[in-house]
N, C-alpha and C. Protein backbone atom coordinates (compact mmCIF):
# COMPACT_ATOMS: atom_id res chain seq x y z
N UNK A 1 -23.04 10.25 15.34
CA UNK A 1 -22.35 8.99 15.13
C UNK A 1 -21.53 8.66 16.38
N UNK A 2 -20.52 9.49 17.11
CA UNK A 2 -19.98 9.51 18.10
C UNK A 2 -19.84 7.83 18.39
N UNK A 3 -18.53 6.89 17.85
CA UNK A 3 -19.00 5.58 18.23
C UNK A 3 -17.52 5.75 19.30
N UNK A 4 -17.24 5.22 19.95
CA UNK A 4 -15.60 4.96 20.93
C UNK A 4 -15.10 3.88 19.79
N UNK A 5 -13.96 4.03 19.93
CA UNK A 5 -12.82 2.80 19.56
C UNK A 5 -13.08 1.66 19.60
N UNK A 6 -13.83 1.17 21.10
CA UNK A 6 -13.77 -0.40 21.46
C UNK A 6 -14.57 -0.85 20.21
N UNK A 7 -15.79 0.11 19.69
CA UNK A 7 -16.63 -0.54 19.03
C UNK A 7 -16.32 -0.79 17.61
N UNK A 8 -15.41 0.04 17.10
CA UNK A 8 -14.49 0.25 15.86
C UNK A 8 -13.81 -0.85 15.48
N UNK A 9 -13.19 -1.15 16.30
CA UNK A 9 -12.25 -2.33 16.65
C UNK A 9 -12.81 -3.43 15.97
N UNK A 10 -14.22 -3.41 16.47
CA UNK A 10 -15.16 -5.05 16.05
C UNK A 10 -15.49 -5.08 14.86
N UNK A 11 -15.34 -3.65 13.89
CA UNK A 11 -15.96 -3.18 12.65
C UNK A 11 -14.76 -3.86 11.60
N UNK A 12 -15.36 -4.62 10.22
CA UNK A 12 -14.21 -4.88 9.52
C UNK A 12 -13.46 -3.89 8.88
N UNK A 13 -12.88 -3.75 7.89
CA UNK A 13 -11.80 -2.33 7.21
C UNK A 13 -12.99 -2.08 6.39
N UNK A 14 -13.50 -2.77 5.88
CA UNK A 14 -14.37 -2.60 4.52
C UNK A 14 -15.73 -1.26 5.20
N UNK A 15 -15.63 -1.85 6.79
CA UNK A 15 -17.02 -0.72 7.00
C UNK A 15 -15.82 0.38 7.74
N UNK A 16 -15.05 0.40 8.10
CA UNK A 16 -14.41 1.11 8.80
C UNK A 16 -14.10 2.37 7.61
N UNK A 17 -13.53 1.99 6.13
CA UNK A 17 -13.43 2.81 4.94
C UNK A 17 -14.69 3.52 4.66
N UNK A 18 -15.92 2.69 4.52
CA UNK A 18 -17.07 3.42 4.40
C UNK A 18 -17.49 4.20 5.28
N UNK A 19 -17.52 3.98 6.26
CA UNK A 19 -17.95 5.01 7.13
C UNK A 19 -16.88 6.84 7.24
N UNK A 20 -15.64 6.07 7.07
CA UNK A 20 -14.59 7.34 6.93
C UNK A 20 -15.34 8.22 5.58
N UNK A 21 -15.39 7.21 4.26
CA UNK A 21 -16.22 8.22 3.61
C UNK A 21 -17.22 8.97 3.61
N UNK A 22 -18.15 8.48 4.49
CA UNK A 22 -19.27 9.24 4.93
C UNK A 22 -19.37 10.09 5.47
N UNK A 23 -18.32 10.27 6.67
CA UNK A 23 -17.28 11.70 7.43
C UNK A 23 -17.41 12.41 6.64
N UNK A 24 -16.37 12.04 5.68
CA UNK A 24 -15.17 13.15 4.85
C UNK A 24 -16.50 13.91 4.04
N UNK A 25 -17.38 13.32 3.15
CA UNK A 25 -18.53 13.78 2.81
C UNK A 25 -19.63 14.73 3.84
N UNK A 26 -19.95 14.31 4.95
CA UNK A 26 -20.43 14.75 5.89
C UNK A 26 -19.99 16.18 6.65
N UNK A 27 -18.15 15.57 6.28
CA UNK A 27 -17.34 17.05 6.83
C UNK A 27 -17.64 18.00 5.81
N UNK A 28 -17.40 17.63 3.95
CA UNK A 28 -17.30 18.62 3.08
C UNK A 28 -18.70 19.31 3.13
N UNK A 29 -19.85 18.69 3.46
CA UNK A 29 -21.61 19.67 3.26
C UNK A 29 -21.01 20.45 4.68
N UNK A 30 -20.37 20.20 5.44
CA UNK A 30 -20.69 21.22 6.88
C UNK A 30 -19.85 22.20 6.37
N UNK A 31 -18.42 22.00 5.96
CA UNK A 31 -17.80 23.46 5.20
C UNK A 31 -18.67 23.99 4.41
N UNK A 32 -19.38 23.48 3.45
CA UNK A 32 -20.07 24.36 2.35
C UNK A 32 -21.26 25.20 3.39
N UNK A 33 -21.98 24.43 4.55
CA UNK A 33 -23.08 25.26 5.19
C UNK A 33 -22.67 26.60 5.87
N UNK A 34 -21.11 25.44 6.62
CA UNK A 34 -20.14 27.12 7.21
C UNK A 34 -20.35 28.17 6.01
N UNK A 35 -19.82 28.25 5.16
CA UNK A 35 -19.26 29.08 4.10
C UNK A 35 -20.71 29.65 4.33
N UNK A 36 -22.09 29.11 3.70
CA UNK A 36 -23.20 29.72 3.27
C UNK A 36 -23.89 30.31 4.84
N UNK A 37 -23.12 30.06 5.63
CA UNK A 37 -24.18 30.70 6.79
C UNK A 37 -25.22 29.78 7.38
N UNK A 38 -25.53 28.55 6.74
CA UNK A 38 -26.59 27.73 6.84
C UNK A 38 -26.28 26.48 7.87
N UNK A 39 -25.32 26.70 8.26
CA UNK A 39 -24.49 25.38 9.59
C UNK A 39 -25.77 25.92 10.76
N UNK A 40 -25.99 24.88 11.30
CA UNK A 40 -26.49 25.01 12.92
C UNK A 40 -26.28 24.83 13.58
N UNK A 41 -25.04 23.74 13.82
CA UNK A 41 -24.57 23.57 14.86
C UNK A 41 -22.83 23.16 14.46
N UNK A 42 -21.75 24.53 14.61
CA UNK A 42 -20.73 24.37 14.51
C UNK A 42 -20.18 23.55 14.91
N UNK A 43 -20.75 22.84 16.55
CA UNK A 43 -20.00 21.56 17.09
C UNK A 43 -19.98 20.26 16.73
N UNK A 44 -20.80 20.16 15.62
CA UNK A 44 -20.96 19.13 15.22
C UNK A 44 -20.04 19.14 14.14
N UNK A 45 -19.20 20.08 13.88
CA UNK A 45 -18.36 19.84 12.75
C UNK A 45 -17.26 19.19 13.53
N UNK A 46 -16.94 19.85 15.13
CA UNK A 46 -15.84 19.13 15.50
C UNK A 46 -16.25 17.71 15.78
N UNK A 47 -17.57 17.53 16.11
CA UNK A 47 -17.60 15.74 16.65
C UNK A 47 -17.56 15.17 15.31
N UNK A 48 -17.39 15.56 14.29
CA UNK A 48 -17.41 14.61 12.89
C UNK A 48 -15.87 14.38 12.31
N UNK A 49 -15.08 15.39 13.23
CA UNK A 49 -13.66 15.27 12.64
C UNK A 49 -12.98 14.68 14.16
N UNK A 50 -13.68 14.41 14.91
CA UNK A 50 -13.25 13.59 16.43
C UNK A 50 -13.46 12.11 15.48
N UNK A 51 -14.63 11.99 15.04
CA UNK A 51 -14.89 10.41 14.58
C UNK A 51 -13.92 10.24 13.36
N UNK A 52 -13.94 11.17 12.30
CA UNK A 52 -13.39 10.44 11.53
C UNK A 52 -11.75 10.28 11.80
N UNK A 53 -11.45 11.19 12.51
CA UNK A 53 -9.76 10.64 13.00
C UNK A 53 -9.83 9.83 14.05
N UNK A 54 -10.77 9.09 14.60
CA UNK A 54 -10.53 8.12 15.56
C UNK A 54 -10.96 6.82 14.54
N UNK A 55 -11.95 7.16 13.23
CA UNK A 55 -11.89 5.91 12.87
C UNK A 55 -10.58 5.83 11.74
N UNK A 56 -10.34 6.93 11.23
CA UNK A 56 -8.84 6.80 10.53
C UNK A 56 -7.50 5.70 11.24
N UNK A 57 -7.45 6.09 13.08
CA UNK A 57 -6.50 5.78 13.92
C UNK A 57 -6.87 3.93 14.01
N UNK A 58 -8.15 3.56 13.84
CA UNK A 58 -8.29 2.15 14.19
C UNK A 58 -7.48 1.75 12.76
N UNK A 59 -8.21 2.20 11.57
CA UNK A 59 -8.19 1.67 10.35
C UNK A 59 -6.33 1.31 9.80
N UNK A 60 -5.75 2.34 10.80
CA UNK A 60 -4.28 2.46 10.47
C UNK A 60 -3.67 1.45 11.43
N UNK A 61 -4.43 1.43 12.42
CA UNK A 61 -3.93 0.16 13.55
C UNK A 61 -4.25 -1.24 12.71
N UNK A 62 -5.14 -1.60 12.03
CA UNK A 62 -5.49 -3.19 11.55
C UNK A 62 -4.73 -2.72 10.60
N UNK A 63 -4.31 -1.95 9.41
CA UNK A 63 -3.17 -2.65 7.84
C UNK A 63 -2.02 -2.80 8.87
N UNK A 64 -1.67 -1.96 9.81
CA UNK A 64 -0.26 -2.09 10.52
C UNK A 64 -0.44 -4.04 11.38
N UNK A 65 -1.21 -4.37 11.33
CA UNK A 65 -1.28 -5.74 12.38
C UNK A 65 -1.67 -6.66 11.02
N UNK A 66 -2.30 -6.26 10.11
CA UNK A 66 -2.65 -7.53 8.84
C UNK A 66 -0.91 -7.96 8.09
N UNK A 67 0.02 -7.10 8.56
CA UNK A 67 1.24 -7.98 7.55
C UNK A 67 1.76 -8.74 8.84
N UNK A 68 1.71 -7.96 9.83
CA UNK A 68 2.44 -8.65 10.72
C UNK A 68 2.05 -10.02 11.26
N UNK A 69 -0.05 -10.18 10.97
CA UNK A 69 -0.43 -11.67 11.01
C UNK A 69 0.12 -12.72 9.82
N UNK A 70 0.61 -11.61 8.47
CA UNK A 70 0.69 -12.63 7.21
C UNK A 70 2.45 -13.53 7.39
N UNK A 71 3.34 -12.77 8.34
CA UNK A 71 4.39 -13.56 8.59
C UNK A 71 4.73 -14.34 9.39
N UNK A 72 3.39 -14.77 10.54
CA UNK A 72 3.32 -15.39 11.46
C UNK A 72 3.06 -16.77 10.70
């Protein structure tokens, strides 16, 4: 998945949430493969928790800017 920020940015909340779920899901089968021995590639557990806290960090940047557009 590996997407950068800039492209996050363009994504609405609605896909930005879905996709975080897909992580968090994505992260929980790679613990269960860790656990069973059946993982193949440990690094890919870290690039899945690089994405989902970079798309967590956008998702927290737009509610923090949506009140501040609603008092403008």
């Amino acid at each position: 998945m590996a997407t950068t920020a800039k492209e996050l940015h363009e994504l609405s909340l609605e896909d930005l949430n879905r996709r975080a779920d897909e992580l968090r899901s994505t992260l929980f089968q790679d613990q269960l493969k860790l656990k069973t021995g059946a993982l193949d590639n440990p690094a890919e557990r870290t690039i899945h928790k690089r994405d989902l806290a970079r798309i967590m960090t956008v998702i927290t940047q737009k509610q923090a800017k949506k009140p501040a557009e609603k008092k403008s």
